[in-house]
N, C-alpha and C. Protein backbone atom coordinates (compact mmCIF):
# COMPACT_ATOMS: atom_id res chain seq x y z
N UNK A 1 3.73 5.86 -10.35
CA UNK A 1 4.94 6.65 -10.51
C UNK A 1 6.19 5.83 -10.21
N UNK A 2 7.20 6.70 -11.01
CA UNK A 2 8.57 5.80 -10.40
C UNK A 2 9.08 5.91 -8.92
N UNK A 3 9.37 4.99 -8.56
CA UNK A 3 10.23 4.95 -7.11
C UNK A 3 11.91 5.12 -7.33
N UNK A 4 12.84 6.49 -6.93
CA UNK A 4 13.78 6.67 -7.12
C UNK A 4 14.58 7.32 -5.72
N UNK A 5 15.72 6.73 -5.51
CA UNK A 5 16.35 7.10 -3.98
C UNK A 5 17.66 6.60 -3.89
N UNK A 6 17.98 6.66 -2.67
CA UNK A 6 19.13 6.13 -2.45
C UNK A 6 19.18 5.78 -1.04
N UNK A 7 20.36 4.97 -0.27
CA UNK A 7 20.00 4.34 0.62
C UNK A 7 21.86 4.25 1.15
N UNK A 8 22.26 4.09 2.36
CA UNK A 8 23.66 4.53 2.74
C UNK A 8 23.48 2.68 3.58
N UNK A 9 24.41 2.19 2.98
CA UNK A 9 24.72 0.60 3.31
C UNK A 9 25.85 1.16 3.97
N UNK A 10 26.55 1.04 5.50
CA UNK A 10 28.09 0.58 5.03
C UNK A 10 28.94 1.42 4.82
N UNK A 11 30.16 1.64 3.80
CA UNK A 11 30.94 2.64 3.32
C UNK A 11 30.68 3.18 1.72
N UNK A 12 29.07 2.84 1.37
CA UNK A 12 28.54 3.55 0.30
C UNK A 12 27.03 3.48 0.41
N UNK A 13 26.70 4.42 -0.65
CA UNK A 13 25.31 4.61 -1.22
C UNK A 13 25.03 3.42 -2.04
N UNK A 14 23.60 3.49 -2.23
CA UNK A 14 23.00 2.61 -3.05
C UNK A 14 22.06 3.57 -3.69
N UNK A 15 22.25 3.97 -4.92
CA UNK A 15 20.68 4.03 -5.92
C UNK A 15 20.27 3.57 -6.31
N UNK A 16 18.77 3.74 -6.47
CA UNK A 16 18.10 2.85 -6.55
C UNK A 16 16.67 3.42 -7.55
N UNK A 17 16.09 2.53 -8.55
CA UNK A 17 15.22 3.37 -9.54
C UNK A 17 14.35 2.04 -9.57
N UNK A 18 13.01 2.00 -9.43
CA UNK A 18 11.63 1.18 -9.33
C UNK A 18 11.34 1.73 -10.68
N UNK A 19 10.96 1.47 -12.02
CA UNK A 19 9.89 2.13 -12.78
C UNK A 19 9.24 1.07 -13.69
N UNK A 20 8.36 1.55 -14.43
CA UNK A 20 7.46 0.90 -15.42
C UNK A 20 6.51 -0.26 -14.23
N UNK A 21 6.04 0.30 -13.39
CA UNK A 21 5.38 -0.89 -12.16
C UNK A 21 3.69 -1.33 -13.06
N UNK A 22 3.16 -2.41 -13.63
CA UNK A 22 2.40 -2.17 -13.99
C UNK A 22 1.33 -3.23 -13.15
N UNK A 23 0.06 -2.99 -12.39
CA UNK A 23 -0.59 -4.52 -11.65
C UNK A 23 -0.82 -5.33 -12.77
N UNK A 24 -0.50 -6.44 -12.78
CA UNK A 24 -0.59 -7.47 -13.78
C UNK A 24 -1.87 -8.35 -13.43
N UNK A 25 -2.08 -8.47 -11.96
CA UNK A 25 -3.67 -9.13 -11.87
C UNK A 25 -3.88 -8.69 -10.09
N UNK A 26 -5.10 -9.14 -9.98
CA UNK A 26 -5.84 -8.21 -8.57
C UNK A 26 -6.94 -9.49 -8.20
N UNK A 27 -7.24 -10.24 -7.12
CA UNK A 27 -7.78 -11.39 -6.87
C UNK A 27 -8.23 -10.90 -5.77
N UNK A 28 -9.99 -10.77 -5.45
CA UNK A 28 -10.93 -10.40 -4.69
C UNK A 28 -11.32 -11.49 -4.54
N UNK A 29 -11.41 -12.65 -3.92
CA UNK A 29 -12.07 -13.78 -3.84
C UNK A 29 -13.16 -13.38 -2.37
N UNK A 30 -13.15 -12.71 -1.61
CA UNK A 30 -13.88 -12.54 -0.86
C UNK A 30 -13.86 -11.11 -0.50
N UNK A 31 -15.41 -10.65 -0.29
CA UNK A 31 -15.87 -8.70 -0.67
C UNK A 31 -17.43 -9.03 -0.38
N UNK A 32 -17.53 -8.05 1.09
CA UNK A 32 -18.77 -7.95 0.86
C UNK A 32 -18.85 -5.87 1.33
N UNK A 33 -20.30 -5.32 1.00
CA UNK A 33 -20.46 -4.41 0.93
C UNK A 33 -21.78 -4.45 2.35
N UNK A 34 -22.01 -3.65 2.98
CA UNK A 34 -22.80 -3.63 4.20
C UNK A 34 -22.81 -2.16 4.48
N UNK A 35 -24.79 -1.98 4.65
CA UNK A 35 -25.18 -0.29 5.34
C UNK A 35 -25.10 -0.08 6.78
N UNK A 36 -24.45 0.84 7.01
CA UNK A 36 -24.52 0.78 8.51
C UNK A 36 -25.70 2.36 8.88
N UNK A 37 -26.94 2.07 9.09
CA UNK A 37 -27.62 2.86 9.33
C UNK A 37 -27.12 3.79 9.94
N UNK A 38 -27.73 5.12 9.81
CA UNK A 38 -27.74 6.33 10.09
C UNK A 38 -26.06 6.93 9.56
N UNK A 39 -25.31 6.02 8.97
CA UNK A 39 -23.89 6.09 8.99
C UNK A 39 -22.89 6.20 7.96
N UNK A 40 -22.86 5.40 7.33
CA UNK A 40 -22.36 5.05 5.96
C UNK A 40 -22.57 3.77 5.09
N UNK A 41 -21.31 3.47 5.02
CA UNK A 41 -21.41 1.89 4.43
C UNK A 41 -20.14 1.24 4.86
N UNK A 42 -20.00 -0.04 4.86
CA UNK A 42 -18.71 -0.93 5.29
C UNK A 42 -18.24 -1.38 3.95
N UNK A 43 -16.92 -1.88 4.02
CA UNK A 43 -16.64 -2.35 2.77
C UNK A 43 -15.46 -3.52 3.38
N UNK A 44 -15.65 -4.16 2.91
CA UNK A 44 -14.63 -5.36 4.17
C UNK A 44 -13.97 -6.33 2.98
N UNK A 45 -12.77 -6.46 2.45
CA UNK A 45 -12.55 -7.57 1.30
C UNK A 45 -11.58 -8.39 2.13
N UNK A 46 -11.50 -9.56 1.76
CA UNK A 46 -10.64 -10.45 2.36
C UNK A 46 -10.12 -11.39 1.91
N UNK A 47 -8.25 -11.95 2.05
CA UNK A 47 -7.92 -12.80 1.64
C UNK A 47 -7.49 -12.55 0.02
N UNK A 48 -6.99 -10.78 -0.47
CA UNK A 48 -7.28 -10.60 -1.90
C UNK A 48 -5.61 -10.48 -1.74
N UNK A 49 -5.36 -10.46 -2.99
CA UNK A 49 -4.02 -10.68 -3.73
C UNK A 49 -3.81 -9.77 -4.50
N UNK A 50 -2.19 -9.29 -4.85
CA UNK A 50 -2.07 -8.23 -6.27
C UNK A 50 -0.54 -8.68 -6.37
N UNK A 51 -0.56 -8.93 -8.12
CA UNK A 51 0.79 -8.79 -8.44
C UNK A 51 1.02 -7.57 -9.54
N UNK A 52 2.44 -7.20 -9.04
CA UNK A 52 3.09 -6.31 -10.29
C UNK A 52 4.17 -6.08 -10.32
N UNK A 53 4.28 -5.94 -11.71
CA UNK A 53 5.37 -6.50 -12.71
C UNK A 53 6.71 -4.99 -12.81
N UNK A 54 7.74 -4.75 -13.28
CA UNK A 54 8.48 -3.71 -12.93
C UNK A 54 10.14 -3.84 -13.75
N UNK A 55 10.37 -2.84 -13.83
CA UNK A 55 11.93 -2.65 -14.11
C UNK A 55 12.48 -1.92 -12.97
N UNK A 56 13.60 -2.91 -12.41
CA UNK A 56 14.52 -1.87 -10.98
C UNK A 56 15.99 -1.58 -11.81
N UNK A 57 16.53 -1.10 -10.75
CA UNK A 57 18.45 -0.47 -11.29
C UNK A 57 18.55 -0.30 -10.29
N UNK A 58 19.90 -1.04 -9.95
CA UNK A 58 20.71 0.01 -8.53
C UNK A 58 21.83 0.36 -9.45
N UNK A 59 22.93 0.87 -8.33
CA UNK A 59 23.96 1.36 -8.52
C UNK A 59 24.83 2.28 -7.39
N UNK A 60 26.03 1.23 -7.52
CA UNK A 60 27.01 1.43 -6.10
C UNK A 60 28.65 1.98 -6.43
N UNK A 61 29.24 2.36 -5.58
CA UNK A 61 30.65 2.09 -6.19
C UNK A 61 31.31 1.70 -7.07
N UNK A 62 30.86 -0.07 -6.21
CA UNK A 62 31.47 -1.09 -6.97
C UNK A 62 31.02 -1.37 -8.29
N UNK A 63 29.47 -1.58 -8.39
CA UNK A 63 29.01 -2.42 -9.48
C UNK A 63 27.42 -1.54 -9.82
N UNK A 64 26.67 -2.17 -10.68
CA UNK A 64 25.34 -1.62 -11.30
C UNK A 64 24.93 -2.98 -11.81
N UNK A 65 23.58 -3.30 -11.51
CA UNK A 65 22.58 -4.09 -12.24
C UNK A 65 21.34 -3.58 -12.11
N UNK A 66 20.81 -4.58 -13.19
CA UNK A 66 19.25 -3.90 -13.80
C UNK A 66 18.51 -5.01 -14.00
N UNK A 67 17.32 -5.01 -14.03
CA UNK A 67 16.48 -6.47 -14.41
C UNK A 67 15.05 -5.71 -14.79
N UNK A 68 14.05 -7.13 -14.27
CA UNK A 68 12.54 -7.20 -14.05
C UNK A 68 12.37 -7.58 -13.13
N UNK A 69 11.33 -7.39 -12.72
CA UNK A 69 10.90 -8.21 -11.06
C UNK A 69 9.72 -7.79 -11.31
N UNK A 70 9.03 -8.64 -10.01
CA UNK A 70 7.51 -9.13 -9.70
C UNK A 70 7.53 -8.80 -8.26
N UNK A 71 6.47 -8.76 -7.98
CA UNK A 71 5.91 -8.42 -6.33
C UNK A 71 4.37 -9.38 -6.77
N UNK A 72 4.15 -10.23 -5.52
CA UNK A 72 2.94 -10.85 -5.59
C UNK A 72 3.34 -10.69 -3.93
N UNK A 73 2.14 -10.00 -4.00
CA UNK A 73 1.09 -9.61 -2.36
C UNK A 73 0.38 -10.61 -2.20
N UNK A 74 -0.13 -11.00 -1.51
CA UNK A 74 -1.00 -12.29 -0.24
C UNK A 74 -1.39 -12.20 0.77
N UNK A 75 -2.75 -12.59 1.06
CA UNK A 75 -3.45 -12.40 2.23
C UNK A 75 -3.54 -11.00 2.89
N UNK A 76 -3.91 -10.25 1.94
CA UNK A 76 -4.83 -9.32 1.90
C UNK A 76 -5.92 -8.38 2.55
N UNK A 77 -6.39 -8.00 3.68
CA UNK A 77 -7.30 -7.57 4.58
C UNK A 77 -7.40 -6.28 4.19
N UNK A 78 -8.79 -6.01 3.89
CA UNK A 78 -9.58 -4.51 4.09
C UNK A 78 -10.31 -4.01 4.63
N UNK A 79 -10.54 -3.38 5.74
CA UNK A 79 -12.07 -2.99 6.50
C UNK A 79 -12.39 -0.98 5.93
N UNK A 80 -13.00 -0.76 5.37
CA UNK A 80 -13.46 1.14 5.22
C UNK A 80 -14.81 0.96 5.41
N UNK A 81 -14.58 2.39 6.09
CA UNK A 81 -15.69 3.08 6.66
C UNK A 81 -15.83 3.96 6.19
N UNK A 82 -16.91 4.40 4.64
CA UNK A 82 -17.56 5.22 4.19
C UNK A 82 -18.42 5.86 4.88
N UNK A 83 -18.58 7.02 5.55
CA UNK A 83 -19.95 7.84 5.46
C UNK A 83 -20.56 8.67 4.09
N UNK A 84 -21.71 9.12 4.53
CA UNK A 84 -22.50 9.23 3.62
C UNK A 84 -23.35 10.67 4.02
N UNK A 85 -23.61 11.82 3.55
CA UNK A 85 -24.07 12.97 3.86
C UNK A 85 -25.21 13.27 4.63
N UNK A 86 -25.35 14.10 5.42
CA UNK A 86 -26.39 14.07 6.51
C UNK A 86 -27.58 15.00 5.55
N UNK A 87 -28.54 14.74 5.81
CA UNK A 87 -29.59 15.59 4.85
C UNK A 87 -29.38 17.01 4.65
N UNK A 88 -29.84 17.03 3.49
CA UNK A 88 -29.57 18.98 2.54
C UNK A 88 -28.53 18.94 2.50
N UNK A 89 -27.05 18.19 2.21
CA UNK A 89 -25.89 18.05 2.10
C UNK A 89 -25.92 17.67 0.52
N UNK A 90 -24.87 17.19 -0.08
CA UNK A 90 -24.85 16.67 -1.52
C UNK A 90 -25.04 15.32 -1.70
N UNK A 91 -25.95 15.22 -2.55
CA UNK A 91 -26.02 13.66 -1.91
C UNK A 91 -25.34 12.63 -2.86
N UNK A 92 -24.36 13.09 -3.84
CA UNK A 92 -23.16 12.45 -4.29
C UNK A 92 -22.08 12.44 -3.67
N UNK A 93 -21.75 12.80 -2.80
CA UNK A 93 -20.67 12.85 -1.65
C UNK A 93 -20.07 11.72 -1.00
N UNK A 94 -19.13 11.18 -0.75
CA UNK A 94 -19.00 10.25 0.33
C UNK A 94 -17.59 10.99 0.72
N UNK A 95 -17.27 9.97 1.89
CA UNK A 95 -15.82 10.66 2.57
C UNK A 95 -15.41 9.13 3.12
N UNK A 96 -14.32 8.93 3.09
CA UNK A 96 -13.65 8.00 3.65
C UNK A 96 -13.23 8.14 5.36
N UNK A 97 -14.32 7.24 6.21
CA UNK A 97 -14.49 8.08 7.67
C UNK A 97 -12.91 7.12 8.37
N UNK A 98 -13.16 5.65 8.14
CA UNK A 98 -11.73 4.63 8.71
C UNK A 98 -11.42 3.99 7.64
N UNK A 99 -10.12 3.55 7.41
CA UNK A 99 -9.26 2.18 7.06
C UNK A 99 -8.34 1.81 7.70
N UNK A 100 -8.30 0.12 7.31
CA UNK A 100 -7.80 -0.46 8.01
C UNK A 100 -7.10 -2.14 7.22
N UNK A 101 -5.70 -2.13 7.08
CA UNK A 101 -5.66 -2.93 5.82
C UNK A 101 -3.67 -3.59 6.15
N UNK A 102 -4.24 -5.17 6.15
CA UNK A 102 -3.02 -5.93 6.47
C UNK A 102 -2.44 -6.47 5.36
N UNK A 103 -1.29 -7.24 5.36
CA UNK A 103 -1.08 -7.80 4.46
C UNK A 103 0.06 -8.84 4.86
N UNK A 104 -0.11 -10.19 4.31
CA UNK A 104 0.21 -11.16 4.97
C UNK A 104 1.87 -12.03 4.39
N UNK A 105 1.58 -11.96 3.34
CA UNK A 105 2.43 -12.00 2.30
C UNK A 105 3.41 -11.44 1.12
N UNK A 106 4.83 -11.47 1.36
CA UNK A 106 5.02 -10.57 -0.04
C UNK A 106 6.40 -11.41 -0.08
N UNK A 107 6.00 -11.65 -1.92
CA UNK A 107 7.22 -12.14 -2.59
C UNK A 107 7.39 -11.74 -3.63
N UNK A 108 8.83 -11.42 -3.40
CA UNK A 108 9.68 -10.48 -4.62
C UNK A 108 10.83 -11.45 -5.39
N UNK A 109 10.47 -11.27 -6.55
CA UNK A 109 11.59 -11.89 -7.56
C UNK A 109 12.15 -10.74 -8.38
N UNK A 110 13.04 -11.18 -8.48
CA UNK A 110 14.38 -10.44 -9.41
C UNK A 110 15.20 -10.48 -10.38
N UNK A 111 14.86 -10.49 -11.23
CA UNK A 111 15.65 -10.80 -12.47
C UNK A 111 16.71 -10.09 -13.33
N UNK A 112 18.23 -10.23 -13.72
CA UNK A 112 19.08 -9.59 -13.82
C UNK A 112 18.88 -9.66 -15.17
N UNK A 113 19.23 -8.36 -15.58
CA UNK A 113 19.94 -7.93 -17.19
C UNK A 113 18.33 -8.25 -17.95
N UNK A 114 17.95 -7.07 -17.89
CA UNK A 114 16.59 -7.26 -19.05
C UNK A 114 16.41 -7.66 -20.04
């Protein structure tokens, strides 16, 4: 979805419009999956990456610009804790019991006038 708001700098507003965000690529280089008896399952990825691609707009008082920009995420951390249904329950079910998820890196570029 689009990201749309505004933001009070100072002696004005800023609006502000995020849209067309699309992930352009997603880098799992390390993922493992693990049962934790009687319990669920672990899911732990590490070290993964995502970029995506976008049209922003502000607009102030003074002035208005518009571009493209990029977001590339880095260093990446995931730990979830799936459980899994206790017997005579459904046994297509899962539930998301913990997460837990860092992120190490983020660089944003900006590009004026589309």
């Amino acid at each position: 979805p689009d990201l749309t708001g505004h933001e009070k700098f100072g002696l004005g507003n800023v609006k502000y419009n995020i849209s067309r965000m699309h992930v352009t690529a997603v880098e799992l280089p390390s993922a493992s999956i693990s049962l934790l008896p009687g319990s669920g399952i672990k899911l732990v990825i590490g070290n993964a990456s995502l970029t995506i691609n976008m049209n922003w707009n502000i607009r102030t008082w003074m002035f208005k610009d518009s571009g493209r920009g990029t977001v590339h995420i880095s260093k990446v951390f995931v730990t979830a804790i799936f459980s899994t249904p206790l017997e005579n329950a459904d046994p297509t079910s899962i539930s998301l019991t913990s997460c837990q998820t860092t992120s190490g890196d983020i660089d944003i570029k900006l590009n004026g006038k589309r």
